[in-house]
Protein backbone atom coordinates (compact mmCIF):
# COMPACT_ATOMS: atom_id res chain seq x y z
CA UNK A 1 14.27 32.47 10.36
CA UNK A 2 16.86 29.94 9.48
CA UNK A 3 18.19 32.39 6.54
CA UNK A 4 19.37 34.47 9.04
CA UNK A 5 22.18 32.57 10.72
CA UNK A 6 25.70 31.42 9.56
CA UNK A 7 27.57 28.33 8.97
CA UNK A 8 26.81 25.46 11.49
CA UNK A 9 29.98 23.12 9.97
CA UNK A 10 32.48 25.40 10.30
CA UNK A 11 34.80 24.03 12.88
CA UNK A 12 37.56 22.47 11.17
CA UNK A 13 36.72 19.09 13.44
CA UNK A 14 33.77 18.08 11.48
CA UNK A 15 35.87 18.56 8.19
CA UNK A 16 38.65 16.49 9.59
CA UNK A 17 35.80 13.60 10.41
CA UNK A 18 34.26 13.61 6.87
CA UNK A 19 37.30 13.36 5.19
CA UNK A 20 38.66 10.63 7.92
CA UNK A 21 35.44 8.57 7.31
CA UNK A 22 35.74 9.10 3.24
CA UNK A 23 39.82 7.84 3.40
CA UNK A 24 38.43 5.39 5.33
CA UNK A 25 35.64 3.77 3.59
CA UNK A 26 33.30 3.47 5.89
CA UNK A 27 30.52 5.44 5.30
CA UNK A 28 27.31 3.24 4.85
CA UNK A 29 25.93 4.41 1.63
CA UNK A 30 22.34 3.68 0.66
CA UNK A 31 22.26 5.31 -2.61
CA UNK A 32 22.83 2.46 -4.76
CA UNK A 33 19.88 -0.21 -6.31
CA UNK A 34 18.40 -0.82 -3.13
CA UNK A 35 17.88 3.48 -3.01
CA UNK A 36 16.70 3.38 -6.47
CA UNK A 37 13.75 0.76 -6.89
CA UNK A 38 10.87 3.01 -7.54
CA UNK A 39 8.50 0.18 -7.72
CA UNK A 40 8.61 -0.95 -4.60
CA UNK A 41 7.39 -0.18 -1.15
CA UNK A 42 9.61 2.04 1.32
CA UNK A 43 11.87 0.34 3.16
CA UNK A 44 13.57 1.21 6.73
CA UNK A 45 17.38 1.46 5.55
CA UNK A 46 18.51 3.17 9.32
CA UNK A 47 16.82 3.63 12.44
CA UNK A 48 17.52 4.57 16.17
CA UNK A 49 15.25 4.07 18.41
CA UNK A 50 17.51 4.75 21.31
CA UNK A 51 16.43 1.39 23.33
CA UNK A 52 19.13 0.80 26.21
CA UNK A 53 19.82 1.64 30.06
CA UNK A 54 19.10 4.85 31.59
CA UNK A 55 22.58 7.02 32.08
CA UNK A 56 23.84 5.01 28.85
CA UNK A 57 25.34 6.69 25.93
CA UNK A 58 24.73 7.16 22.19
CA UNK A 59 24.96 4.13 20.01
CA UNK A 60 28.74 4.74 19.03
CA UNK A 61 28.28 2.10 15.72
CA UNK A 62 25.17 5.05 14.73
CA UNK A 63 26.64 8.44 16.20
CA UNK A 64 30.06 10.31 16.78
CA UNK A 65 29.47 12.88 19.54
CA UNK A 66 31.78 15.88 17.95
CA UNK A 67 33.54 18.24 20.89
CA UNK A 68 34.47 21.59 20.78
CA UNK A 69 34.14 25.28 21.93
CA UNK A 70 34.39 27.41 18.46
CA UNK A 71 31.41 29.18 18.05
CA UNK A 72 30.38 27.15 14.87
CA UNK A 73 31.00 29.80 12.67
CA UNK A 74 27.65 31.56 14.57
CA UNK A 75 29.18 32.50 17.81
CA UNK A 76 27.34 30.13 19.18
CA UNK A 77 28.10 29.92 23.15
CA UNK A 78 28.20 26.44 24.10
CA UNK A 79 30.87 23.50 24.65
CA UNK A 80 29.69 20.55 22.77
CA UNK A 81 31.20 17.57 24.79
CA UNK A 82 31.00 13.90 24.41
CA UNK A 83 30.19 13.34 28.04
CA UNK A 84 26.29 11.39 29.18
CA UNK A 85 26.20 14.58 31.06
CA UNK A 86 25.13 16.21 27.64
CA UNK A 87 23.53 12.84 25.75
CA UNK A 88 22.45 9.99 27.47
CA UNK A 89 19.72 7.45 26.99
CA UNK A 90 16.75 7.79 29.40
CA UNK A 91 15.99 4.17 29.92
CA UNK A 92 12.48 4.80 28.55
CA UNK A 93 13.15 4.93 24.51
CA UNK A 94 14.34 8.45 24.33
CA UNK A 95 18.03 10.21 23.78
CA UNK A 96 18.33 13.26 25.88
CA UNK A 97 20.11 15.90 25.17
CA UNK A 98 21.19 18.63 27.49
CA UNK A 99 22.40 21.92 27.85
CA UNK A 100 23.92 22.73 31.16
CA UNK A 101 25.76 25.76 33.01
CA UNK A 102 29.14 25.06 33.03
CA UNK A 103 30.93 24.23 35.95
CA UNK A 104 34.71 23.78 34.63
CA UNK A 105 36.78 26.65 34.21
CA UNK A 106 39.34 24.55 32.03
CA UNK A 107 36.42 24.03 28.80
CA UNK A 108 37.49 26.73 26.98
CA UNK A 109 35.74 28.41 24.14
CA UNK A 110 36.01 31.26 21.47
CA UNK A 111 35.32 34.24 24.04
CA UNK A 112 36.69 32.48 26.98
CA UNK A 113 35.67 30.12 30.20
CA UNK A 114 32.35 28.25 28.39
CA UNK A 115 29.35 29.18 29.96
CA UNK A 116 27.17 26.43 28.74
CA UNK A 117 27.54 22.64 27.67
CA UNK A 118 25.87 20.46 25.31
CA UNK A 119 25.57 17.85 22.54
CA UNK A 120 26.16 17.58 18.79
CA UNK A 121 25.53 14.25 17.51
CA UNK A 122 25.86 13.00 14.04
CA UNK A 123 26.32 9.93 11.30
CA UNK A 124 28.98 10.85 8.95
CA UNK A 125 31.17 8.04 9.62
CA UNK A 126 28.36 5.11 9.74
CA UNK A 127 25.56 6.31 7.47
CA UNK A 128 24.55 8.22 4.57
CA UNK A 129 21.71 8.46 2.38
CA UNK A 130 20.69 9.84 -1.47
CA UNK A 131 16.78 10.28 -1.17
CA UNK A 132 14.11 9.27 0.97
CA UNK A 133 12.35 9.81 4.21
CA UNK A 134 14.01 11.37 7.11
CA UNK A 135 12.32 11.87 9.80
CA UNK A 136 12.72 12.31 13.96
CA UNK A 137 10.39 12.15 16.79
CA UNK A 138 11.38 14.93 19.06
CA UNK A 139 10.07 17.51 21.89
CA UNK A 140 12.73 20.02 21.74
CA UNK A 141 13.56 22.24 24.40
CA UNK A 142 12.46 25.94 25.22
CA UNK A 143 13.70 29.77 26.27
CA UNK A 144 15.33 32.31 24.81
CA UNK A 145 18.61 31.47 23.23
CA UNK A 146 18.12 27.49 22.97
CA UNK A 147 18.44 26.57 19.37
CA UNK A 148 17.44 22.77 18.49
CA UNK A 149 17.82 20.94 15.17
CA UNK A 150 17.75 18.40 13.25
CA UNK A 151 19.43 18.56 9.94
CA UNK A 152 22.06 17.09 7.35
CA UNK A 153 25.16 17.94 5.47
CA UNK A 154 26.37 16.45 2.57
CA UNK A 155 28.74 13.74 2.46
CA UNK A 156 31.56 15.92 0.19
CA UNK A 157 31.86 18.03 2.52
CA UNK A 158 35.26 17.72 3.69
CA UNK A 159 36.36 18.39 -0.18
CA UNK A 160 34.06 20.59 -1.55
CA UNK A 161 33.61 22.64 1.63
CA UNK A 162 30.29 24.35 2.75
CA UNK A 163 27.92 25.45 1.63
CA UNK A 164 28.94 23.74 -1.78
CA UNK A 165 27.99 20.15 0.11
CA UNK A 166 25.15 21.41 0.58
CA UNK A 167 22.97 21.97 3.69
CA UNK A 168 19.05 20.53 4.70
CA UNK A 169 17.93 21.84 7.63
CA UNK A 170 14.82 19.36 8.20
CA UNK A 171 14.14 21.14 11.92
CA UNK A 172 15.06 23.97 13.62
CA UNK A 173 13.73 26.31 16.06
CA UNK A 174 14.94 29.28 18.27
CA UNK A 175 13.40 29.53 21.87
CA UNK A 176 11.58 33.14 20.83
CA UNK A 177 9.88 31.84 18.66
CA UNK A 178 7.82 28.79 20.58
CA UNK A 179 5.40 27.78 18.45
CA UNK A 180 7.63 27.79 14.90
CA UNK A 181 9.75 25.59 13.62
CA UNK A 182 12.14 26.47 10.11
CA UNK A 183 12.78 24.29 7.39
CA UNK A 184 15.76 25.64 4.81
CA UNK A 185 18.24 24.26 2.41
CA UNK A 186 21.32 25.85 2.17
CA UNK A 187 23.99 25.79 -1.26
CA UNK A 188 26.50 27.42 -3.48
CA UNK A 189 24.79 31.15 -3.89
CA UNK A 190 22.12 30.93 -1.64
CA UNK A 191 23.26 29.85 2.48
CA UNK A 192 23.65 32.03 5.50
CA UNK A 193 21.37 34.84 5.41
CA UNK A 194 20.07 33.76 1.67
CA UNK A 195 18.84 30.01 3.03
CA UNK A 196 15.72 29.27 0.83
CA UNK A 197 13.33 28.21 3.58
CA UNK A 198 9.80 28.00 4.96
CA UNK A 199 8.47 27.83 8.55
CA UNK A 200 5.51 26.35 10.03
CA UNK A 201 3.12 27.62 12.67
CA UNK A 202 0.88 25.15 15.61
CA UNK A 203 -2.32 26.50 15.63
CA UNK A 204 -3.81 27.92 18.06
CA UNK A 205 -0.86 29.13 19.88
CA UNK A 206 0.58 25.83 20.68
CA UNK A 207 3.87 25.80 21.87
CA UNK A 208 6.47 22.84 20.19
CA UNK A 209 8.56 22.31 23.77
CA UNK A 210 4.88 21.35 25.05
CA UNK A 211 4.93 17.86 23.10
CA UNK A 212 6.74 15.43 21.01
CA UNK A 213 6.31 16.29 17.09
CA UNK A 214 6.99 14.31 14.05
CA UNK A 215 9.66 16.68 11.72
CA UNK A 216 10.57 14.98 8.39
CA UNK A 217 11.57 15.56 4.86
CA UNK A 218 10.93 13.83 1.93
CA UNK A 219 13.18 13.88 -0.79
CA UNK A 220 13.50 12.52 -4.09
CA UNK A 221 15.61 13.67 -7.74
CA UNK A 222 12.77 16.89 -8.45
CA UNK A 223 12.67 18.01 -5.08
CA UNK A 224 12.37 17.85 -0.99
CA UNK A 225 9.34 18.28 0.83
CA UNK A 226 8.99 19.36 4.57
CA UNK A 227 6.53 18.49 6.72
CA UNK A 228 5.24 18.42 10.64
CA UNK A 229 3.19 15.77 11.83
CA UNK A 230 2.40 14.57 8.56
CA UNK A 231 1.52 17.53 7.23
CA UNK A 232 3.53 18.97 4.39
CA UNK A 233 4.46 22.54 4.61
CA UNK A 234 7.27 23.46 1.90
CA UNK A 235 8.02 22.32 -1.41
CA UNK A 236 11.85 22.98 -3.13
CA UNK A 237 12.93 21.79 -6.14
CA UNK A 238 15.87 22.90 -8.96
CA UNK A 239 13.66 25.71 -9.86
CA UNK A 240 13.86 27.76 -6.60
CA UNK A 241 17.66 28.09 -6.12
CA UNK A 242 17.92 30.91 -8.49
CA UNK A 243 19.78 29.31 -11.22
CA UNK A 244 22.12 28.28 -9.11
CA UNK A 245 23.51 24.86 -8.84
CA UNK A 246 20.84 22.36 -6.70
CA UNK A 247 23.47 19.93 -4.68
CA UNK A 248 20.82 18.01 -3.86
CA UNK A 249 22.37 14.96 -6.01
CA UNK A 250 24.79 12.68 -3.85
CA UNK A 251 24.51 11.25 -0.03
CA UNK A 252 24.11 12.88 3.02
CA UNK A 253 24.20 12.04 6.91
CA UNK A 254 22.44 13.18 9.77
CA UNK A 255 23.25 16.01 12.73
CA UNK A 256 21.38 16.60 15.89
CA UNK A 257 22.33 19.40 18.36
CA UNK A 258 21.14 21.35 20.79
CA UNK A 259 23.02 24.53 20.63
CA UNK A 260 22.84 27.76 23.23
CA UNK A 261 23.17 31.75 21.77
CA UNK A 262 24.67 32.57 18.32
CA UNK A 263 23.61 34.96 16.18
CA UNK A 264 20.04 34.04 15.42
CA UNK A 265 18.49 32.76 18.66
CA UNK A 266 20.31 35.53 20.81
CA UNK A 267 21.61 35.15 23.97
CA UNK A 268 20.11 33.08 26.75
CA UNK A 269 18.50 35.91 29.34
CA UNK A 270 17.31 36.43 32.80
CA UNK A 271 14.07 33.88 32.12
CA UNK A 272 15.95 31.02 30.64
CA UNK A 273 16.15 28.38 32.96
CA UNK A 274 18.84 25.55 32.65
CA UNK A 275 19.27 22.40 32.08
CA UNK A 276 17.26 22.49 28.69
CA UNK A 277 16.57 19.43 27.36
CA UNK A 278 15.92 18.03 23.64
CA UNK A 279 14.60 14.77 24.04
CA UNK A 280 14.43 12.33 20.76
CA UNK A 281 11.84 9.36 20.81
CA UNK A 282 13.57 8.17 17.19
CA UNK A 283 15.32 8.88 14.08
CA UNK A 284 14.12 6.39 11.18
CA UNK A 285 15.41 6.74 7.49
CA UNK A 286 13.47 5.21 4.59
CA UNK A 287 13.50 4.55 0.77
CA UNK A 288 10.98 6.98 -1.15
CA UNK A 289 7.57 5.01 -1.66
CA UNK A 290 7.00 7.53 -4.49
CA UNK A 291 7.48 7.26 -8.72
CA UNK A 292 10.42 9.57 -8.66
CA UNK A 293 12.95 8.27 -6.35
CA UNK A 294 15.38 7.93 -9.08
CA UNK A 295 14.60 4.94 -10.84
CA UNK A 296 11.91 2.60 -13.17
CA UNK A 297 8.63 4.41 -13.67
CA UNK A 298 6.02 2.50 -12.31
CA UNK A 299 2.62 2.74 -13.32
CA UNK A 300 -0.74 2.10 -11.70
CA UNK A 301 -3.81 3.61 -10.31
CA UNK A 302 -3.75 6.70 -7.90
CA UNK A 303 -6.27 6.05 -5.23
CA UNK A 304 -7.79 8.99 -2.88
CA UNK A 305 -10.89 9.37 -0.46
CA UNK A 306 -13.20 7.10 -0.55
CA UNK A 307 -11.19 4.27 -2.14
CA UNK A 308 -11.66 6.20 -5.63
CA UNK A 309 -9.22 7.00 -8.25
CA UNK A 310 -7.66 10.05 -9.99
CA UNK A 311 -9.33 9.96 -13.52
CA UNK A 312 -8.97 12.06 -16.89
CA UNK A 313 -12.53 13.19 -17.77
CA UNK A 314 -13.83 11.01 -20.65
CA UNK A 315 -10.64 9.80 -21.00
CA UNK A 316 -9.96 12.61 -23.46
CA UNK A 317 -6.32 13.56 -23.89
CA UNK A 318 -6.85 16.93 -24.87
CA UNK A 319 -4.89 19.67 -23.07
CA UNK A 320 -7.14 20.92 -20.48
CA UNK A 321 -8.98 18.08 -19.94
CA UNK A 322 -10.15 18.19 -16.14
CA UNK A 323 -8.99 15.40 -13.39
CA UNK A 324 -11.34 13.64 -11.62
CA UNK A 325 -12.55 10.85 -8.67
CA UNK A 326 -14.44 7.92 -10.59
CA UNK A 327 -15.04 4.75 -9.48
CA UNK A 328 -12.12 2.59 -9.90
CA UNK A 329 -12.42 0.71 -13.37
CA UNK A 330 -9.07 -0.04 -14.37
CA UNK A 331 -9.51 2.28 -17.83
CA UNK A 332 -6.36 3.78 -19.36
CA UNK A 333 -7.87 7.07 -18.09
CA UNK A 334 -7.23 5.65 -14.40
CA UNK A 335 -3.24 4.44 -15.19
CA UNK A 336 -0.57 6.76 -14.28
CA UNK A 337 2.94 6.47 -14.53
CA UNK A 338 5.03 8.65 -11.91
CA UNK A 339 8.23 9.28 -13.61
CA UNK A 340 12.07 9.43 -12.19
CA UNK A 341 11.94 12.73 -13.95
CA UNK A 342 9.39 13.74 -10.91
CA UNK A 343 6.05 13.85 -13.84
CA UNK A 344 2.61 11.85 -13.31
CA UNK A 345 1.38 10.68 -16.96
CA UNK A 346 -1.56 9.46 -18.13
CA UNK A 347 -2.47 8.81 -22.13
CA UNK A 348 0.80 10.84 -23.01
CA UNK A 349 -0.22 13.69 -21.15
CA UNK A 350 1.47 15.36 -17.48
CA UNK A 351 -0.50 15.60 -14.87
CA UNK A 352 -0.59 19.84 -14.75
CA UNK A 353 -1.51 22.76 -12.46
CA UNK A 354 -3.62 24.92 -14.67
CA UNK A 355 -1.79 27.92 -15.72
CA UNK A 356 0.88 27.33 -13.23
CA UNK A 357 -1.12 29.19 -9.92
CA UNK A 358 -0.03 28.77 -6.82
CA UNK A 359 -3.53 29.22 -6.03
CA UNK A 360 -5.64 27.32 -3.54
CA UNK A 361 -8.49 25.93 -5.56
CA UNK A 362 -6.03 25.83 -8.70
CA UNK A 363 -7.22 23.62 -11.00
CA UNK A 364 -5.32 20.26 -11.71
CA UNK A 365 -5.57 19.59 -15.71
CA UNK A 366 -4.24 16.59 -18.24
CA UNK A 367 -1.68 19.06 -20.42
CA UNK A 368 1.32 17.92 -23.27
CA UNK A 369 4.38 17.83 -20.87
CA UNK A 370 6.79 20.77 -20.69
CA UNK A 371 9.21 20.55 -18.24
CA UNK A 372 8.03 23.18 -15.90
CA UNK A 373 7.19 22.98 -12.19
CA UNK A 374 3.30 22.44 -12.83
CA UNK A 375 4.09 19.34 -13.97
CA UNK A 376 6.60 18.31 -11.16
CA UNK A 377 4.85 16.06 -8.38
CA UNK A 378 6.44 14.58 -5.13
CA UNK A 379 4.14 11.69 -3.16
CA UNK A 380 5.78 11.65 0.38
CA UNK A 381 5.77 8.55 2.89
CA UNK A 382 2.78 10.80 4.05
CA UNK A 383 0.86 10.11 1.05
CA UNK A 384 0.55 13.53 0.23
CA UNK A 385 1.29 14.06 -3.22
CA UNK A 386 2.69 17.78 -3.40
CA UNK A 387 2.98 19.80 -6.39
CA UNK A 388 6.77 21.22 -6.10
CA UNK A 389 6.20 24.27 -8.37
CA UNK A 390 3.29 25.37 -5.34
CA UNK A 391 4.24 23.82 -2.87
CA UNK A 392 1.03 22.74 -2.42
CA UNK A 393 -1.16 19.23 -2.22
CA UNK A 394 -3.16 17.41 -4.60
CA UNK A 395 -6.88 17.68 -3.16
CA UNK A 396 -10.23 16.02 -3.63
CA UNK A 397 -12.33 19.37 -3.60
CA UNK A 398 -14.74 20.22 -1.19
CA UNK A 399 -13.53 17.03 0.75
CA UNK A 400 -15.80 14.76 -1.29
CA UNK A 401 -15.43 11.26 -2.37
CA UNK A 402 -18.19 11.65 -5.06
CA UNK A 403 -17.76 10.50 -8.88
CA UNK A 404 -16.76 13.19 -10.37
CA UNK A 405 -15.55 15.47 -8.25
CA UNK A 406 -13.21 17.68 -9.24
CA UNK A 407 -9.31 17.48 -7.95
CA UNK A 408 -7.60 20.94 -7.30
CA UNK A 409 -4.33 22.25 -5.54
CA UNK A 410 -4.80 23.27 -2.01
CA UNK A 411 -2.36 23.90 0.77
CA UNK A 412 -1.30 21.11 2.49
CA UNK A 413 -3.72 20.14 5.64
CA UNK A 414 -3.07 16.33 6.40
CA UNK A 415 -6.95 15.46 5.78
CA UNK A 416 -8.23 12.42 3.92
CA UNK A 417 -9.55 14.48 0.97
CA UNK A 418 -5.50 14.76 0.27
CA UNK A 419 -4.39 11.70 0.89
CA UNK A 420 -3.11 9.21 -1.98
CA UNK A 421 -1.82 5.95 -2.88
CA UNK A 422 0.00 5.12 -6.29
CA UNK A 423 -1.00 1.07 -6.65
């Protein structure tokens, strides 16, 4: 899994471009009021949809192509160049980006002549971002020893250093693996081999390189949430990084790459046919629709299946009171406030995960707020509104819309019965 490998910053190139673009002052930041109005819709704050001429290149006012042979700290075996050889537009909406045999003996890289070529693409002198929805459209490439991603680093890099900057791998798979993709965050005490991570599964024994798929993250002050194709898979919050520091506070820009060997995927062998290619249909970046993007509470019904709405049981604010569909009335029972501090209240009470299961089925209560991760709620631009102490989604049980049914914690599926909107 991602845990497993190494630095992916480490040549001193990237370094020298962060702290270029800080000295600068160029880096587009969107973490200021704009980033912070919780009470208003999600807005589209960067996007590439890679429109333009086949054979073109990159957008250079969105991405610097980095270059370079060193291994990226993961003896990695690839060139990256800045050539359209290894990133070019398609003509049909896409960016393409390739990994080739290499033909000239005078690219040089950390064992010797470079064997391969590629791309590494990213925004850390035009755009950066504190919170929100990040997500890419991408069918990624396949065979043994091709190692896609899509991920960011943070924006302090160049003087705090990695993994201190902090890492968020939203995407990344490794060709033996076909059908799995890894989601991992990487900080101080916990990066390399001890990434905290998740990865998700197609069903049925799909393979990713078949398609495109939708890989995104949603992120907000109590915690980031990964998901494929709309459907949430991981939950990580402060609580997970072993008292450690979470560095999950301040802007960060985007990376894709298309990498060959290193020390997770392996080596390309005998079956691995080249070119690869990783082909991107878009990269868009949003505010947070959700309550705890960092700023005002806002407060209004939370509406599920059926049009109805999350209600407290007789409107009763006793711990342990049971949450509910109902009709829609408008009651105090029916307003909830979703909270910067990443809490959904009603009557004075947090919306609570009984007991603190991870459960499936796990009932979802009205308790006095505490602090802990029962209690700590992320809604995503998928409307899934994910418990970050589970990891796991708000759910209308037994996929009813019927008054009174019951709401629960169940892993995260994409269906309607888990679907929610905060008015």
């Amino acid at each position: 899994m991602a845990a497993h490998r190494a630095r992916r910053w480490s040549f001193g190139g990237l370094v020298l471009l962060i702290t270029t673009a800080l000295a600068s002052a160029i880096l587009f930041n969107t973490s200021g009021p704009a980033t912070n109005q919780a009470n208003a819709a999600a807005a589209q704050t960067w996007s590439d949809d890679f429109d333009g001429a086949a054979g073109s290149a990159p957008d250079p006012s969105k991405w610097t192509l980095e270059t370079g042979g060193s291994g990226n700290g993961n003896n990695e075996l690839q060139y990256y160049t800045n050539s359209t050889d290894n990133a070019a537009l398609d003509g049909k909406g896409n960016l393409v980006v390739t990994a080739r045999k290499n033909s000239d003996p005078g690219l040089q890289c950390w064992y010797g002549t470079c064997q391969y070529t590629s791309a590494r693409l990213n925004t850390a002198k035009t755009f950066t971002q504190k919170y929100g929805h990040f997500e890419a459209r991408i069918k990624i490439p396949r065979g043994q020893g091709i190692w896609p991603a899509f991920w960011m680093l943070g924006d302090d890099l160049g003087s705090v250093g990695w993994p201190d900057s902090g890492e968020i791998d939203i995407m990344e798979n490794v060709g033996n693996e076909p059908g799995t993709v890894h989601g991992t965050l990487h900080g101080p005490g916990y990066s390399g081999a001890g990434g905290i991570g998740a990865s998700y599964t197609l069903p049925n024994g799909e393979v990713f390189a078949d398609d495109f798929h939708v890989f995104a993250v949603d992120w907000s002050p109590s915690g980031i949430t990964w998901s494929v194709d709309g459907r949430a898979y991981q939950t990580r919050g402060p609580a997970d990084v072993g008292g450690n520091k979470w560095v999950y506070d301040h802007p960060f820009f985007l990376i894709l790459n298309l990498a060959v060997g290193g020390n997770w995927p392996g080596s390309p062998d005998a079956g691995t046919s080249f070119p690869q290619t990783m082909t991107i249909d878009y990269v868009h970046v949003t505010t947070s629709d959700s309550g705890d993007s960092g700023g005002t509470p806002r407060t209004g019904a939370i509406k599920g299946i059926g049009g109805m709405c999350a209600d407290v049981a007789g409107a009763s604010s006793a711990d342990g009171t049971p949450i509910q569909l109902h009709n829609c009335t408008g009651h105090e029972a029916q307003k909830w406030t979703a909270g910067s501090d990443g809490t959904v209240r009603a009557l004075g009470k947090c919306l609570d995960v009984k007991g603190g299961s991870h459960d499936d089925g796990a009932a979802v209560q009205l308790y006095t707020c505490n602090g802990t991760a029962a209690q700590q709620w992320t809604h995503t631009a998928a409307r899934d509104l994910v418990n970050t102490g589970s990891g796991k989604c708000l759910d209308a049980k037994d996929n009813s819309s019927a008054d009174g049914t019951r709401l629960q914690i169940w892993t995260c599926t994409g269906a309607a019965n888990q679907k929610w909107t905060i008015a």
